[in-house]
Protein backbone atom coordinates (compact mmCIF):
# COMPACT_ATOMS: atom_id res chain seq x y z
CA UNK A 1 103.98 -5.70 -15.86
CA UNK A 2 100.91 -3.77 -14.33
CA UNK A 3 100.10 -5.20 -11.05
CA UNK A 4 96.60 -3.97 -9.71
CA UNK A 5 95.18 -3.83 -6.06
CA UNK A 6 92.47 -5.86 -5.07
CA UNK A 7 91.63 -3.82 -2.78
CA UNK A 8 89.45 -0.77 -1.36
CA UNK A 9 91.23 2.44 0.03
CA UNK A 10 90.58 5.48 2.13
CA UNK A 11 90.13 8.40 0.67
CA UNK A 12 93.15 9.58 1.69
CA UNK A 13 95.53 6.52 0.20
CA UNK A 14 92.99 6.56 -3.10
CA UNK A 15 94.79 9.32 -4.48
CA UNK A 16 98.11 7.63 -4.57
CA UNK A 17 96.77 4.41 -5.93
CA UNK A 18 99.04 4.99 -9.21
CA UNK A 19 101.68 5.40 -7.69
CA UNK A 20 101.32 2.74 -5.48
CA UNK A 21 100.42 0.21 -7.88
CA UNK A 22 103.29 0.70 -9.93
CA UNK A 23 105.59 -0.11 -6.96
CA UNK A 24 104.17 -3.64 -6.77
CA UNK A 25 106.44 -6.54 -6.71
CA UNK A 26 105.42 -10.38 -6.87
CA UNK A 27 107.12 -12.28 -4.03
CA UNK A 28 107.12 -15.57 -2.24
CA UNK A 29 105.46 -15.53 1.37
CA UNK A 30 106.53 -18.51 3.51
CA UNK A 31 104.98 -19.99 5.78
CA UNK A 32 106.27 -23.02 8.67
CA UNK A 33 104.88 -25.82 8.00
CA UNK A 34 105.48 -28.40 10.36
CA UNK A 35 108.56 -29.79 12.09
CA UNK A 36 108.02 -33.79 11.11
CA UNK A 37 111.19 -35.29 9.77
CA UNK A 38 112.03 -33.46 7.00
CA UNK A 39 114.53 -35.03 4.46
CA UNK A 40 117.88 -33.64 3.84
CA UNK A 41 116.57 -32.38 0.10
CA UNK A 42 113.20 -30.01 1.47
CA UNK A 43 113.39 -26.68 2.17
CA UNK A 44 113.67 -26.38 5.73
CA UNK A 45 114.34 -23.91 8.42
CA UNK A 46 117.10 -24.78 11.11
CA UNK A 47 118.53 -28.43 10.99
CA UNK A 48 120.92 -30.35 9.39
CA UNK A 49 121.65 -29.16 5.28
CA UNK A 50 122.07 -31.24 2.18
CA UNK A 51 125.80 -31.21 1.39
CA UNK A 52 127.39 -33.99 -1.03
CA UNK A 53 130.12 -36.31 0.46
CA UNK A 54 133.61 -34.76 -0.25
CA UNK A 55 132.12 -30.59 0.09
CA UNK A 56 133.82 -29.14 2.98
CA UNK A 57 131.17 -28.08 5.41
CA UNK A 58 130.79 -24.20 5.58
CA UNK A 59 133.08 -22.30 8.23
CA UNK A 60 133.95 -18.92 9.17
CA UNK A 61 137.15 -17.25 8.08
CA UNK A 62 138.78 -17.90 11.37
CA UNK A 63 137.86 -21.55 10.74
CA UNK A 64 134.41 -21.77 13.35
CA UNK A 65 131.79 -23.63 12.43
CA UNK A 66 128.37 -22.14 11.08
CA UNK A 67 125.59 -23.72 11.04
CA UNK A 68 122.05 -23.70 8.59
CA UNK A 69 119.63 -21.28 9.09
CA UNK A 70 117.43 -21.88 5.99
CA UNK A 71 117.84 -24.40 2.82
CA UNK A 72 115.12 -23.40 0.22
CA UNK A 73 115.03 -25.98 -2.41
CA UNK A 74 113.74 -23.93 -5.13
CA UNK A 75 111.93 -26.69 -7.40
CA UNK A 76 109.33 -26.14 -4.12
CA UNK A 77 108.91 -22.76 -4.95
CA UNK A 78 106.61 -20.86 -7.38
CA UNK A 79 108.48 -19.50 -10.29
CA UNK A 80 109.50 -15.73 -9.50
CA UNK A 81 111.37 -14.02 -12.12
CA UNK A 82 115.09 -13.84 -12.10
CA UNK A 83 115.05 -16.09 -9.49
CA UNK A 84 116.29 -20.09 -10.20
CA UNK A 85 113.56 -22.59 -10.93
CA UNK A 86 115.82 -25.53 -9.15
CA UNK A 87 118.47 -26.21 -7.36
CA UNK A 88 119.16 -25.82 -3.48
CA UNK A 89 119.92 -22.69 -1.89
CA UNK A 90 121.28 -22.20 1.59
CA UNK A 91 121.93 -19.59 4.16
CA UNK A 92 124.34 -20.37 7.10
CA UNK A 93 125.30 -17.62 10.30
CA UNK A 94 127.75 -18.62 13.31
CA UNK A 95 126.35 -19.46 17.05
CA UNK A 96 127.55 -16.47 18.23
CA UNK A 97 125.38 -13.08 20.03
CA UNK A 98 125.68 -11.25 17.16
CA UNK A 99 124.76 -13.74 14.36
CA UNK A 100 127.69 -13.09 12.49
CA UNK A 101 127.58 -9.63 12.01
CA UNK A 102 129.69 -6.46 12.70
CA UNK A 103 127.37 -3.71 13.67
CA UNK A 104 128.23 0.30 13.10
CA UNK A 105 130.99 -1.14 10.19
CA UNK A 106 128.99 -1.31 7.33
CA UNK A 107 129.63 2.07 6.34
CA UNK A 108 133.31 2.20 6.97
CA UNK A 109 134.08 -1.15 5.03
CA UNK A 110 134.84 -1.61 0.95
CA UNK A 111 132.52 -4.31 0.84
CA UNK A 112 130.33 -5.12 3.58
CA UNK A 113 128.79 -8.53 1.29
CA UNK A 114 131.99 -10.15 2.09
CA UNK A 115 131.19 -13.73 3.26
CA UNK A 116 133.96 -13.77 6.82
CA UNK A 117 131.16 -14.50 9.28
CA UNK A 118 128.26 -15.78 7.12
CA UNK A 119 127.80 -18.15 4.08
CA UNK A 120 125.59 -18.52 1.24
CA UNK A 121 125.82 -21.98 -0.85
CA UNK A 122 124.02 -23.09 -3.74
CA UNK A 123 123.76 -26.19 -5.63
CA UNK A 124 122.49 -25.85 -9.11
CA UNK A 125 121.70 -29.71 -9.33
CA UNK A 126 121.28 -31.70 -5.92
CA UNK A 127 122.49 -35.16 -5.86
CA UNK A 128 119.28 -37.44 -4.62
CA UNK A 129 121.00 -40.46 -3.92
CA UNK A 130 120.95 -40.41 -0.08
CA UNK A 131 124.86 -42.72 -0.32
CA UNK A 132 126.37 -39.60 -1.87
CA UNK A 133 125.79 -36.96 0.40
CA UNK A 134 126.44 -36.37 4.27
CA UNK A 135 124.62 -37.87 6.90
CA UNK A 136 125.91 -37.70 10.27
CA UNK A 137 126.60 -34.27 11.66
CA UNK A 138 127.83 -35.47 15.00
CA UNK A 139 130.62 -33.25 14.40
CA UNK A 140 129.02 -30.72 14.72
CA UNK A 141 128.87 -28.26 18.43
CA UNK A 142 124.90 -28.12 20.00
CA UNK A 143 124.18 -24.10 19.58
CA UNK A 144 123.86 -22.03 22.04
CA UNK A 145 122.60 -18.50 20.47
CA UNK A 146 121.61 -19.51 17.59
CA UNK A 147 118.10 -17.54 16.14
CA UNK A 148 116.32 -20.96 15.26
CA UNK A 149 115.58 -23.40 17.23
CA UNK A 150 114.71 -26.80 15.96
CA UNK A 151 113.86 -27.47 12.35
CA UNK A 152 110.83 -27.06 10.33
CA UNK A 153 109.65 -27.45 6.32
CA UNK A 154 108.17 -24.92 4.59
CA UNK A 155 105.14 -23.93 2.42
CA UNK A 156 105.46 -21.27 -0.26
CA UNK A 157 102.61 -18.89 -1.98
CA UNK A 158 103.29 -16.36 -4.66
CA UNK A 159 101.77 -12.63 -3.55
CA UNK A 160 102.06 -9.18 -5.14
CA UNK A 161 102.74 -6.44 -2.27
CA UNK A 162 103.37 -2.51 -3.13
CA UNK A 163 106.89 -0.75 -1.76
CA UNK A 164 106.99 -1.12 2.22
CA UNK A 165 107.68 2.00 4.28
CA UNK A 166 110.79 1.14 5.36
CA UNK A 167 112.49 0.57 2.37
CA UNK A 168 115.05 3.05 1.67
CA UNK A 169 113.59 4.41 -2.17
CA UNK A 170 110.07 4.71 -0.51
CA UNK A 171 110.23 8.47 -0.14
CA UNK A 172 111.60 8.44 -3.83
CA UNK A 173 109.16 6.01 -5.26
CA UNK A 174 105.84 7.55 -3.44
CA UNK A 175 106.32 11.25 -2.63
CA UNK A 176 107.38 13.17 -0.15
CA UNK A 177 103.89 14.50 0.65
CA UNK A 178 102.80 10.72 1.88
CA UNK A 179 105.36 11.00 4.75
CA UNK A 180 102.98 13.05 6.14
CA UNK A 181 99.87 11.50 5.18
CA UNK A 182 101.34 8.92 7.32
CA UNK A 183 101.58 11.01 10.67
CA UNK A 184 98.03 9.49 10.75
CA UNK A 185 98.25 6.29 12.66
CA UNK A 186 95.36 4.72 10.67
CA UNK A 187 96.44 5.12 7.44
CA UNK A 188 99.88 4.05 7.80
CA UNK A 189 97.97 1.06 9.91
CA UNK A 190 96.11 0.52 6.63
CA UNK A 191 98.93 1.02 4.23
CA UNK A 192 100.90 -1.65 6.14
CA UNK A 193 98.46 -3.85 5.63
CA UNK A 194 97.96 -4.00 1.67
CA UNK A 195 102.01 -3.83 1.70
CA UNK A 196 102.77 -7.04 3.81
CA UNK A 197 106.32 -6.03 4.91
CA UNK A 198 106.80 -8.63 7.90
CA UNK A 199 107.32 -12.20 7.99
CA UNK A 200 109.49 -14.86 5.92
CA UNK A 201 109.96 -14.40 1.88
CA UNK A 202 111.79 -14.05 -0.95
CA UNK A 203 111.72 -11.22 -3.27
CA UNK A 204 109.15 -8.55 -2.98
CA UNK A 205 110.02 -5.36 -0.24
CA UNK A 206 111.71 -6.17 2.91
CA UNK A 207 110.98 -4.68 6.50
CA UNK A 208 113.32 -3.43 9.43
CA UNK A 209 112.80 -2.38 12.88
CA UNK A 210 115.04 0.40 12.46
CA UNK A 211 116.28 1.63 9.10
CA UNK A 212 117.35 -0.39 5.94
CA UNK A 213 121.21 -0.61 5.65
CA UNK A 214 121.34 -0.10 1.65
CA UNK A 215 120.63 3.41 2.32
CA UNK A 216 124.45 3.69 4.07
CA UNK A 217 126.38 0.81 3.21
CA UNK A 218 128.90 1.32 0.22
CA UNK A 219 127.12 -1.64 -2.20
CA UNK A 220 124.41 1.06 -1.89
CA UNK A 221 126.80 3.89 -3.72
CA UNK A 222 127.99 1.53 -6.62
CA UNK A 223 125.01 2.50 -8.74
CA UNK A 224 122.02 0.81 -5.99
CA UNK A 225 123.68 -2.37 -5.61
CA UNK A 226 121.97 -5.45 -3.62
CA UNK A 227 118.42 -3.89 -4.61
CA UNK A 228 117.28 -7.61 -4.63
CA UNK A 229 115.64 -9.12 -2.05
CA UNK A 230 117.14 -12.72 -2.25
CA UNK A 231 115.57 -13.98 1.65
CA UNK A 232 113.67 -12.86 4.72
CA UNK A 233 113.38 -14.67 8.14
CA UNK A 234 111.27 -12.61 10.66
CA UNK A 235 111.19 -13.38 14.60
CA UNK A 236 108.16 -16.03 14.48
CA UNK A 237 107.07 -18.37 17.81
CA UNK A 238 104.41 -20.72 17.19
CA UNK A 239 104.42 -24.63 17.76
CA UNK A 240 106.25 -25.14 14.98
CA UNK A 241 109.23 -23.68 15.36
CA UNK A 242 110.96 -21.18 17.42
CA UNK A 243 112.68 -18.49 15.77
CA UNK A 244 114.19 -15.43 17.52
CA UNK A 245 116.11 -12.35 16.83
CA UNK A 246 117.72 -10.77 19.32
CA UNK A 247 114.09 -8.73 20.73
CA UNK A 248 111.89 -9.58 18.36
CA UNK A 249 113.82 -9.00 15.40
CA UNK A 250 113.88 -9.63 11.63
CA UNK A 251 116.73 -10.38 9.24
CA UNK A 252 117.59 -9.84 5.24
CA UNK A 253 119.78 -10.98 2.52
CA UNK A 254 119.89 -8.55 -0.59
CA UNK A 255 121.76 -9.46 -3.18
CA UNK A 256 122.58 -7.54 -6.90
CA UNK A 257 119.75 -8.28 -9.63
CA UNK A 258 122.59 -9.55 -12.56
CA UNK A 259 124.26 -11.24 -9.57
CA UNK A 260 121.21 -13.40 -8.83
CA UNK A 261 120.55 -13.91 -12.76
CA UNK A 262 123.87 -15.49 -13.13
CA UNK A 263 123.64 -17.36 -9.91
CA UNK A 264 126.52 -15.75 -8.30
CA UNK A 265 126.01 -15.81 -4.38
CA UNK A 266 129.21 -14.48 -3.59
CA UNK A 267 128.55 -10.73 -2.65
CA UNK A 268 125.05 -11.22 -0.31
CA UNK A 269 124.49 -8.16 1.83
CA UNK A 270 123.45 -9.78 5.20
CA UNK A 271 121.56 -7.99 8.09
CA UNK A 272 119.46 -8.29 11.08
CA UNK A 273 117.75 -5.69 13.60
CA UNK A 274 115.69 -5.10 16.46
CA UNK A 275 114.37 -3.30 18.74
């Protein structure tokens, strides 16, 4: 599909608006929306998850307890293609300083998607009846370094953005000329604007503060693996909710687009930077 900007540019982007335009992906922006009681069904950031009595509540390989960083219950969400139109999907990371993962490995590992430290879960169709699922979590350890703090629902809005700069087939998809159109302050100002890299979504172009790890990890060699954005938390403090990585940071979970088609969340590439 032809996505168009709504939008005026400078002279100098103007030239590029082709190319630009045909980089444009629809995504889902999402926003916090308040941290009332949410039930254990909504999409939610931080908090306790929806897990049916019986399921054996998500660990690390070495057996420590994780804990859920966001649920997204996708009948909540505007359709986006290939992604599911139900069902609950969740995204768990360890209380630990380095939120589970193994910096300065991922290109020295066979598979760096591996799920030892973090956990992805879905459940294709949620049980609703509040007597079959798991309601006390007083098991559970209070965390200590954990990026969320407290719990929050969630409001979703479908957007259309262009490539962001710091994903690793901008050069490729744009030119190498516009790396130095954007020397210029203003117009990379300008074209970070119209391509909304930061904050949370799903799908769409993702953002970094230093350098997107599909460009060296080995899913990255096996024919562009994990091109999918599957879920991005940014660093975001507001009255809401309080979420935090490391200085200022911003995280991502790519996963591979027949992967996500057949709902297989086995192999999610998993990273977060900062400053």
């Amino acid at each position: 599909m032809n996505y168009k900007l709504e939008c005026s540019l400078s002279p100098e982007l103007e030239k590029y608006r082709d190319r630009i335009e045909a980089t444009i992906k629809p995504y889902i922006e999402i926003q916090t929306k308040n941290n009332d009681e949410v039930n254990w069904w909504q999409s939610k950031f931080g908090g306790f998850p929806y897990l049916p009595k019986g399921f054996e509540y998500p660990k690390t390989a070495d057996g420590k307890y994780l804990f859920l960083l966001a649920q997204i219950n996708f009948s909540e969400v505007p359709p986006l293609d290939g992604f599911p139109d139900r069902g609950i999907l969740q995204f768990y990371i360890p209380d630990d300083d380095l939120y589970g993962l193994d910096f300065g490995n991922y290109a020295n590992v066979d598979n760096p998607a591996v799920e030892q430290k973090f956990k992805i879960i879905y459940f294709p169709q949620p049980d609703f009846q509040v007597e079959n699922i798991i309601t006390n979590y007083d098991f559970l350890p209070k965390p200590e370094a954990f990026p969320v703090e407290g719990c929050c629902s969630l409001q979703f809005t479908k957007k259309y953005a262009p490539i962001s700069t710091s994903d690793y087939k901008f050069t490729e998809q744009l030119g190498e000329e516009i790396d130095e159109l954007f020397l210029n302050d203003e117009i990379r100002d300008e074209y970070l604007e119209i391509s909304s890299p930061f904050g949370h979504k799903i799908g769409g172009y993702p953002d970094f503060t230093q350098t997107d790890i599909r460009e060296y990890s080995s899913k990255c060699d096996r024919e562009h693996k994990s091109d999918i954005l599957l879920f991005q938390m940014d660093s975001d403090c507001n009255d809401t909710v309080d979420i935090m990585w490391g200085d200022v940071g911003i995280s991502n979970f790519f996963i591979d687009e027949l992967a996500l088609r057949e709902l297989d969340f086995s192999e999610v590439l998993y990273n977060w930077d900062c400053s």
